[in-house]
Protein backbone atom coordinates (compact mmCIF):
# COMPACT_ATOMS: atom_id res chain seq x y z
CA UNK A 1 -21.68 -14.80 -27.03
CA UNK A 2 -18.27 -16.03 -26.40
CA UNK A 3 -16.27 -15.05 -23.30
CA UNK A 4 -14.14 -12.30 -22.59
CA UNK A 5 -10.60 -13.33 -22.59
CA UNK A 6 -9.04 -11.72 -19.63
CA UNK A 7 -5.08 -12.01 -18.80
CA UNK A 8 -4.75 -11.05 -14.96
CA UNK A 9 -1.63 -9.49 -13.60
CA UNK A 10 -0.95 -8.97 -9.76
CA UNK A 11 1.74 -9.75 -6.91
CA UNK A 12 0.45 -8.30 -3.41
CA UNK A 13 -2.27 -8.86 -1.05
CA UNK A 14 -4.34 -6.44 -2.93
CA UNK A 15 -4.70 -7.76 -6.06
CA UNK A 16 -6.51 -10.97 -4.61
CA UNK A 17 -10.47 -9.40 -4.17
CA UNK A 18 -9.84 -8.08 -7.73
CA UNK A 19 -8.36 -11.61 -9.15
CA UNK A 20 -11.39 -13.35 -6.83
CA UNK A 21 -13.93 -11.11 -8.37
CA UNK A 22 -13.06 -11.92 -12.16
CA UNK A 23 -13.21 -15.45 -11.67
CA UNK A 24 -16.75 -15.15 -10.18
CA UNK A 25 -18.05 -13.35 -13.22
CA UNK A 26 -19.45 -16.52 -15.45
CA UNK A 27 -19.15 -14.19 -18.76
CA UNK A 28 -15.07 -13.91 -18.41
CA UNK A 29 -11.90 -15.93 -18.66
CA UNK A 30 -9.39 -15.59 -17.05
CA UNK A 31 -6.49 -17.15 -19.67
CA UNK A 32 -3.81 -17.20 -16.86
CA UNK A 33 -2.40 -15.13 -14.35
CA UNK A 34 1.58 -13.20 -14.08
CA UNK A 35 3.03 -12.54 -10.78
CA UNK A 36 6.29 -11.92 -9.26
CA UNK A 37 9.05 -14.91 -8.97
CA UNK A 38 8.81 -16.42 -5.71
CA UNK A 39 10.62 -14.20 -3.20
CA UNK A 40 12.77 -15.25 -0.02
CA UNK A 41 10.45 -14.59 3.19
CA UNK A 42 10.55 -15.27 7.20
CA UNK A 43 13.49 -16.02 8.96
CA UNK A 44 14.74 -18.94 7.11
CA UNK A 45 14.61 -16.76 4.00
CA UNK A 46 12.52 -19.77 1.96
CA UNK A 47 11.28 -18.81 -1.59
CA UNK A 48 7.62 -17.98 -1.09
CA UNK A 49 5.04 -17.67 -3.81
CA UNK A 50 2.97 -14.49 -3.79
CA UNK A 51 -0.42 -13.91 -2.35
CA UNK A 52 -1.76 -13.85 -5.79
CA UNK A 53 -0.06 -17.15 -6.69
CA UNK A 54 -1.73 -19.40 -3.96
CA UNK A 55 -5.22 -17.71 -5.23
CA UNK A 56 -4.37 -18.96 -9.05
CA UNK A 57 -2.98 -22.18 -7.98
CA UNK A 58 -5.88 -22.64 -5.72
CA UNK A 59 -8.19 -21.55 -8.79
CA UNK A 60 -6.43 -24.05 -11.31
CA UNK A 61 -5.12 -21.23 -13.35
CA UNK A 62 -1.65 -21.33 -15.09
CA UNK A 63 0.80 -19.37 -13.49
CA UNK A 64 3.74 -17.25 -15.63
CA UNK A 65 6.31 -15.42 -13.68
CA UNK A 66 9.08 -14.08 -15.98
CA UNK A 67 11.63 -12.18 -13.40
CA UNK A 68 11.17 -9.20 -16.10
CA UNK A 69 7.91 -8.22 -18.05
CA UNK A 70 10.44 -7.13 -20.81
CA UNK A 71 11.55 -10.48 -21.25
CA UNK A 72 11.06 -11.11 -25.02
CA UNK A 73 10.02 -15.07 -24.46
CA UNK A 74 7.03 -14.06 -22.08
CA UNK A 75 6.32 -11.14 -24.19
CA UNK A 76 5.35 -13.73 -26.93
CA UNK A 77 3.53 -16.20 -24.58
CA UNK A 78 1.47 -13.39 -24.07
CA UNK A 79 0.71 -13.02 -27.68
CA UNK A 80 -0.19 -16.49 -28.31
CA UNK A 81 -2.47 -16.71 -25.25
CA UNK A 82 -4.46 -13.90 -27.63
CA UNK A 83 -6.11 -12.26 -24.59
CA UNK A 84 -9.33 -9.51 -25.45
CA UNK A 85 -8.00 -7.64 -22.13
CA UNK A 86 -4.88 -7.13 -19.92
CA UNK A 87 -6.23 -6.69 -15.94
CA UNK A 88 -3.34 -5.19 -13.91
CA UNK A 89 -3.71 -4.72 -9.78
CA UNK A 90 -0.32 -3.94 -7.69
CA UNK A 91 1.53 -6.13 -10.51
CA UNK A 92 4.77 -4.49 -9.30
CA UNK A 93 6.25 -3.58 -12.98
CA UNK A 94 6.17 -1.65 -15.16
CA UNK A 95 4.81 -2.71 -18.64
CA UNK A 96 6.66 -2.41 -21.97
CA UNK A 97 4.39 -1.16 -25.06
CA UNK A 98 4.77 -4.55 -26.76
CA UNK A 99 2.85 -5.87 -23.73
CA UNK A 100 0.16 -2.52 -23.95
CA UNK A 101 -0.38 -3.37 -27.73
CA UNK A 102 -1.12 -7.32 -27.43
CA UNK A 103 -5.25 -6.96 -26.13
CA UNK A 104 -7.83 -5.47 -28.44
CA UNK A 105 -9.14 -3.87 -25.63
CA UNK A 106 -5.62 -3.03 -24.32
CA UNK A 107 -4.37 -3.33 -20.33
CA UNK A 108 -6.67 -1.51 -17.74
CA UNK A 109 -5.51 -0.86 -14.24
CA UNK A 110 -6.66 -0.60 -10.46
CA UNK A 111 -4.64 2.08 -8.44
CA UNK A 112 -5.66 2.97 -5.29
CA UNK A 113 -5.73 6.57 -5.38
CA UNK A 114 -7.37 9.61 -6.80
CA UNK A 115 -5.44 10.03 -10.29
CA UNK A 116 -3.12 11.75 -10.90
CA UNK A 117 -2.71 12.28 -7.07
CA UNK A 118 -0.25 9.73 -5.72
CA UNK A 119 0.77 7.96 -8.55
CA UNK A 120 3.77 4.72 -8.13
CA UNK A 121 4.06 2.25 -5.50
CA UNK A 122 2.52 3.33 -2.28
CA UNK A 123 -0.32 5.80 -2.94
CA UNK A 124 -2.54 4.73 0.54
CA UNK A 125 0.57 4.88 3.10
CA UNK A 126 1.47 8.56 1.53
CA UNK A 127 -2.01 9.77 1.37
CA UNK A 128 -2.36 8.44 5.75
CA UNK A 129 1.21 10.27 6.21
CA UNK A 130 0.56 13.27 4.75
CA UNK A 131 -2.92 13.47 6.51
CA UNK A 132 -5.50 13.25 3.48
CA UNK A 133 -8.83 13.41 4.54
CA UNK A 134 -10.18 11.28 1.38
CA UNK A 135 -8.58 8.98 -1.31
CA UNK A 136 -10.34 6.38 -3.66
CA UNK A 137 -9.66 3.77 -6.33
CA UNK A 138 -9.56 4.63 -10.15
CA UNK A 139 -9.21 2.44 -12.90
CA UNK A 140 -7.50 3.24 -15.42
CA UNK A 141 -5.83 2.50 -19.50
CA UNK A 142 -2.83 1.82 -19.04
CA UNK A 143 -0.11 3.98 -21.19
CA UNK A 144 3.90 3.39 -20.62
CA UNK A 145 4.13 5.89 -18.14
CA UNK A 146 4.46 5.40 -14.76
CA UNK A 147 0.59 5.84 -13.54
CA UNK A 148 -0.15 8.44 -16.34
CA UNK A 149 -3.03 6.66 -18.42
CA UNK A 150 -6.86 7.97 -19.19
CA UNK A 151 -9.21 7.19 -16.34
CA UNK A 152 -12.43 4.82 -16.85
CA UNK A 153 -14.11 5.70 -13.80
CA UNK A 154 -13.43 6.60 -9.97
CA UNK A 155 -15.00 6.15 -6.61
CA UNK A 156 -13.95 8.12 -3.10
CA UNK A 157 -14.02 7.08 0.16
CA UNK A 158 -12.97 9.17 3.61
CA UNK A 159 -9.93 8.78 5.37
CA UNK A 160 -11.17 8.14 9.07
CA UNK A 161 -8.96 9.45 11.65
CA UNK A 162 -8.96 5.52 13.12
CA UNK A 163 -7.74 4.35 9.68
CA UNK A 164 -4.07 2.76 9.29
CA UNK A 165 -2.53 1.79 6.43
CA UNK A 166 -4.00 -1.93 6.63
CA UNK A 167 -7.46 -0.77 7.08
CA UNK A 168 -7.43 1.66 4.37
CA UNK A 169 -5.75 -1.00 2.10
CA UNK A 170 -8.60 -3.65 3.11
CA UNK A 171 -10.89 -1.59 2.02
CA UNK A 172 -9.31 -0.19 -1.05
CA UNK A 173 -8.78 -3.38 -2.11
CA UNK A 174 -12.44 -4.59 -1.52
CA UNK A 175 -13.80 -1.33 -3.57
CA UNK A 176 -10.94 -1.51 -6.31
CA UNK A 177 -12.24 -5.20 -6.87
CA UNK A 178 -15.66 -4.04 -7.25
CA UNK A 179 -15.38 -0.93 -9.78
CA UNK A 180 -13.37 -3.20 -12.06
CA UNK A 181 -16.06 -5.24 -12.39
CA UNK A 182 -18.50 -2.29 -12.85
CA UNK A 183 -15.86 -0.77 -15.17
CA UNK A 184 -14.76 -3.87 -17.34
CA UNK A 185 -18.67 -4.22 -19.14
CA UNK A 186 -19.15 -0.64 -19.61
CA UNK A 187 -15.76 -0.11 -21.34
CA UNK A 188 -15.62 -3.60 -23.59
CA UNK A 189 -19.16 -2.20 -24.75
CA UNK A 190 -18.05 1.07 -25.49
CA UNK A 191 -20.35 2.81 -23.10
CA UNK A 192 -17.49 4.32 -21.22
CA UNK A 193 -15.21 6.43 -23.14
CA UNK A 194 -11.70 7.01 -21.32
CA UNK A 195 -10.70 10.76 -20.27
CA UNK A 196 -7.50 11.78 -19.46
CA UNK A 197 -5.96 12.94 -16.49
CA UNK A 198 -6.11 16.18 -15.28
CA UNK A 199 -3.01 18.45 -16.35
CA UNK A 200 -3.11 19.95 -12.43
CA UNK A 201 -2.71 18.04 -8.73
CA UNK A 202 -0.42 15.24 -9.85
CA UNK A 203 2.13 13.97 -7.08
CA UNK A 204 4.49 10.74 -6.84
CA UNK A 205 3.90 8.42 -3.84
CA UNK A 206 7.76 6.63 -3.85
CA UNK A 207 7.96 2.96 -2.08
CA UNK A 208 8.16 2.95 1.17
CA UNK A 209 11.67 2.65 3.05
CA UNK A 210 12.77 1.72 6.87
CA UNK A 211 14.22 4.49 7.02
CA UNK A 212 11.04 6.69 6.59
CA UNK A 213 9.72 5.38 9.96
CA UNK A 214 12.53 7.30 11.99
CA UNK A 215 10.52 9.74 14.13
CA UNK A 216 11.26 13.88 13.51
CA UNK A 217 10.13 15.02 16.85
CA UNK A 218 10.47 18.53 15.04
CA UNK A 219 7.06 17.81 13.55
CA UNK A 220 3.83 18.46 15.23
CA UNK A 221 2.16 15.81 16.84
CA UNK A 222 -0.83 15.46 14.59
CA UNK A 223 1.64 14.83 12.01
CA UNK A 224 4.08 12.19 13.75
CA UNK A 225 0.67 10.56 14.54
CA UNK A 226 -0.08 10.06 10.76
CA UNK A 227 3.16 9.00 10.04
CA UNK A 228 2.61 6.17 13.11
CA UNK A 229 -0.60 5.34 11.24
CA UNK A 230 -0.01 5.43 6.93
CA UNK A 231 3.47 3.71 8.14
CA UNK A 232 1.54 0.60 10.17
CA UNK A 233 2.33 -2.19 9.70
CA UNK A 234 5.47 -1.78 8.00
CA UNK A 235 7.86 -0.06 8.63
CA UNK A 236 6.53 1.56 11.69
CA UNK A 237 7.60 4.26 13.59
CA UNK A 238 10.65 4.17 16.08
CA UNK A 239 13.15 6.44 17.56
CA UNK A 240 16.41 6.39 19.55
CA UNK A 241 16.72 6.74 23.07
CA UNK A 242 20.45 7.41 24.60
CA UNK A 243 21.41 5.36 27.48
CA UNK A 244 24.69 5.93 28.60
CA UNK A 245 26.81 4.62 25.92
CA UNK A 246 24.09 2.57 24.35
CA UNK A 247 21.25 3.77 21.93
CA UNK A 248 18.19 1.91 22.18
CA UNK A 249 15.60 1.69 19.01
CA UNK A 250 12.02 2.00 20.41
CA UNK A 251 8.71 1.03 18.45
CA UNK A 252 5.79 3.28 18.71
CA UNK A 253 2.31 1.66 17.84
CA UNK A 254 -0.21 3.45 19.02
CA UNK A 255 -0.56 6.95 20.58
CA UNK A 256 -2.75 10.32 20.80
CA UNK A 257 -2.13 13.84 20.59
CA UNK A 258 -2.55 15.45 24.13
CA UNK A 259 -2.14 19.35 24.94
CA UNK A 260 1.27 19.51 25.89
CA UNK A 261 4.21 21.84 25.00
CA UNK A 262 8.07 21.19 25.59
CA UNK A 263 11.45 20.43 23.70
CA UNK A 264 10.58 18.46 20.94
CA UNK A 265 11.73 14.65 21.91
CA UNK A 266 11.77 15.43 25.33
CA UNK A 267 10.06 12.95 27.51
CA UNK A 268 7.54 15.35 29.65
CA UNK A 269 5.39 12.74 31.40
CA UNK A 270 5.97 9.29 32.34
CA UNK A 271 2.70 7.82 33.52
CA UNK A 272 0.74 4.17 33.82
CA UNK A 273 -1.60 6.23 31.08
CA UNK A 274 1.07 6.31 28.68
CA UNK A 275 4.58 8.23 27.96
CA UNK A 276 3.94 11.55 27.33
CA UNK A 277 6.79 13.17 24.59
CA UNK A 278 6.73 16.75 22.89
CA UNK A 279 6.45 17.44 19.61
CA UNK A 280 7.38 20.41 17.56
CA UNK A 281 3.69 21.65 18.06
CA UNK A 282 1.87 19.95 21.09
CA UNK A 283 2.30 16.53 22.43
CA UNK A 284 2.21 12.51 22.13
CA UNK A 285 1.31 9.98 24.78
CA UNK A 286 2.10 7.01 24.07
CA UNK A 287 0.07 4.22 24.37
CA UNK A 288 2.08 1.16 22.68
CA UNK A 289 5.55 1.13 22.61
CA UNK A 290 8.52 -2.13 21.80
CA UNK A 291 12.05 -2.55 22.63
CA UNK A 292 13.96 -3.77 19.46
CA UNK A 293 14.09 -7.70 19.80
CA UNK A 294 11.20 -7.54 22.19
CA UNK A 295 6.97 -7.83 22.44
CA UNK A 296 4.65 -4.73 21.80
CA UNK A 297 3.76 -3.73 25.02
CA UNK A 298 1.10 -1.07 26.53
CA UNK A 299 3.34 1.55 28.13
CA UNK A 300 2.33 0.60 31.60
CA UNK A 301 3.56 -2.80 31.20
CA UNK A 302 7.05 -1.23 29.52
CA UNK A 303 7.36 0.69 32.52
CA UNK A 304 7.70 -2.22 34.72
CA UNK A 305 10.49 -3.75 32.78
CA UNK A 306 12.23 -0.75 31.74
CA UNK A 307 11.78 2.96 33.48
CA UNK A 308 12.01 5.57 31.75
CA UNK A 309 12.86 9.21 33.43
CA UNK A 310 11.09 12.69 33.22
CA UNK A 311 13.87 14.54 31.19
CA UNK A 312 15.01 12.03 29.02
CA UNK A 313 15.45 12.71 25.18
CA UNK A 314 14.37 10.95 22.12
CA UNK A 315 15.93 11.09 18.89
C-alpha cells in the first residue's frame, strides 16, 4: 500500500510534537514542510529560522517559505508536489481555497481549543485570562474561514489553577500531536465522518498585544492573577508606579490572592513575604516582581534595593 502523501504546514513552537509525530509514523510522507520567512530575533535583530524550520532541516525535509500563502508561484509548487493531505499546526496564515482544493483528502488542522470557543491566534492565553476551568485540542477540516471548519474529533483537558500559558501550551502541544495521529487513519479511511461546529458558544481569541499586560487594579484579584498567568511568558503583567516626576514600569511574575480590602492599586502591605496591593475585590501579594531593565527578583530581595512605602499607588 503506498504512502500517504502528507504536506506539513507550521511556524511556532507548537507545531514541532505534531511535525515530530508524522515523521515517526513509517506509513506517511511527509513531501515537504511551509513555514514562515525567517524573522529578525534577539538584540542584534538577525534573521532567524522558525522552530519548525530547524526540525525540517534537521529531518532532511525541503523547506518552502513564500512570505504569502496567496502567492500564485507557491500555490502551484503545491500542486505539483500532488500531496493526498494538507497538515496545518499554528501555520500563522490564513489559507486561500486554491490551497484547500489541491489534497484529495483536503487540509486538516490542530487548534488548541474547544471549537468554536476561542477561535484565531491565541486560544490558550485567552482561555488562562479569562479563567476557564478546561480547554482541549480539536482537529479540524479546514474551510476559508478563520477557524470555522467541521471537527474530526476532540479531547479536553483541565485548566489547573498552577497552569501558565507555557505549561498549558506544552501540553496542548504534546496532546494536539497525538490526536492527529489518532485522527489522520480514521479520517483517510473514512471511518470518521466530519461534523460541523456548533451554531452556539463561538468566541474570537485576538493575538496577543503588550499592551494587554497593563494591570487594571479595578479588577478583582482572582482575575489580575489569571491575567499574570494566560499572559506568562509574554507579554507579562506590569504596572506604573509614580515617583516624583518619574514613572517606573514594574513586572509582576508571580503572586497570590490574600484576604485583603483597600483602594484598588494601593500598596496595603509591604512585607519580606511579599507586597501586598488591593484589587477591585480582595487582594495580591506579590511574590516576584522586576524593575524595567533589571533581574526578576523575589520581593524581599526588591525591597533591599528599592523600598517601597505603605500608601503608595500603582497604576
Amino acid at each position: 500500500m503506498a504512502k500517504l502523501r502528507i504536506l506539513f504546514m507550521g511556524t511556532a513552537e507548537l507545531s514541532c510534537p505534531s511535525l515530530k509525530g508524522l515523521l515517526a509514523v513509517p506509513d506517511f510522507s511527509v513531501l515537504a514542510v511551509v513555514t514562515q520567512p525567517d524573522r529578525p530575533k534577539g538584540r542584534e535583530l538577525k534573521p532567524q529560522p522558525s522552530p519548525v524550520k530547524v526540525v525540517a532541516l534537521e529531518s532532511g525535509l525541503p523547506v518552502l517559505q513564500p512570505e504569502r500563502a496567496r502567492n500564485q508561484d507557491f500555490i502551484q509548487t503545491l500542486v505539483e508536489l500532488v500531496p493526498d493531505l494538507i497538515v496545518v499546526v499554528a501555520y500563522g496564515q490564513i489559507l486561500p481555497q486554491a490551497i484547500l482544493d489541491i489534497p484529495r483528502f483536503g487540509c486538516i488542522n490542530v487548534h488548541t481549543s474547544l471549537l468554536p470557543k476561542y477561535r484565531g491566534a491565541a486560544p490558550i492565553q485567552w482561555a488562562v485570562v479569562n479563567g476557564e476551568v478546561e480547554t482541549g485540542v480539536t482537529i479540524m477540516k479546514m474551510d476559508a474561514g478563520l477557524d470555522t471548519g467541521d471537527i474530526l474529533l476532540q479531547e479536553r483537558t483541565p485548566i489547573l489553577p498552577e497552569d501558565n500559558s507555557k505549561t498549558l501550551h506544552d501540553r496542548l502541544a504534546q496532546m494536539g500531536a497525538i490526536l492527529l495521529l489518532k485522527t489522520i487513519p480514521e479520517y483517510v479511511s473514512g471511518n470518521l465522518l466530519p461534523r460541523p461546529q456548533p451554531t452556539i458558544g463561538g468566541s474570537y481569541a485576538a493575538r496577543i498585544k503588550k499592551e494587554d499586560g497593563h494591570i487594571d487594579w479595578n479588577l478583582s484579584a482572582q482575575a489580575i492573577l489569571n491575567r499574570l498567568r494566560g499572559l506568562s511568558p509574554w507579554p507579562g503583567v506590569f504596572s506604573f508606579l509614580e515617583d516624583g516626576s518619574r514613572k517606573h514600569l514594574l513586572k509582576i511574575w508571580q503572586a497570590e490572592v490574600v484576604e485583603e480590602a483597600g483602594q484598588p492599586g494601593r500598596i496595603l502591605r509591604v512585607e519580606k513575604s511579599g507586597i501586598i496591593i488591593a484589587c477591585g475585590q480582595k487582594a495580591l501579594r506579590i511574590l516576584t516582581i522586576q524593575r524595567e531593565g533589571g533581574k526578576r527578583l523575589t520581593a524581599q530581595q526588591f525591597l533591599a534595593g528599592y523600598p517601597l512605602q505603605e500608601g503608595q499607588q500603582l497604576h
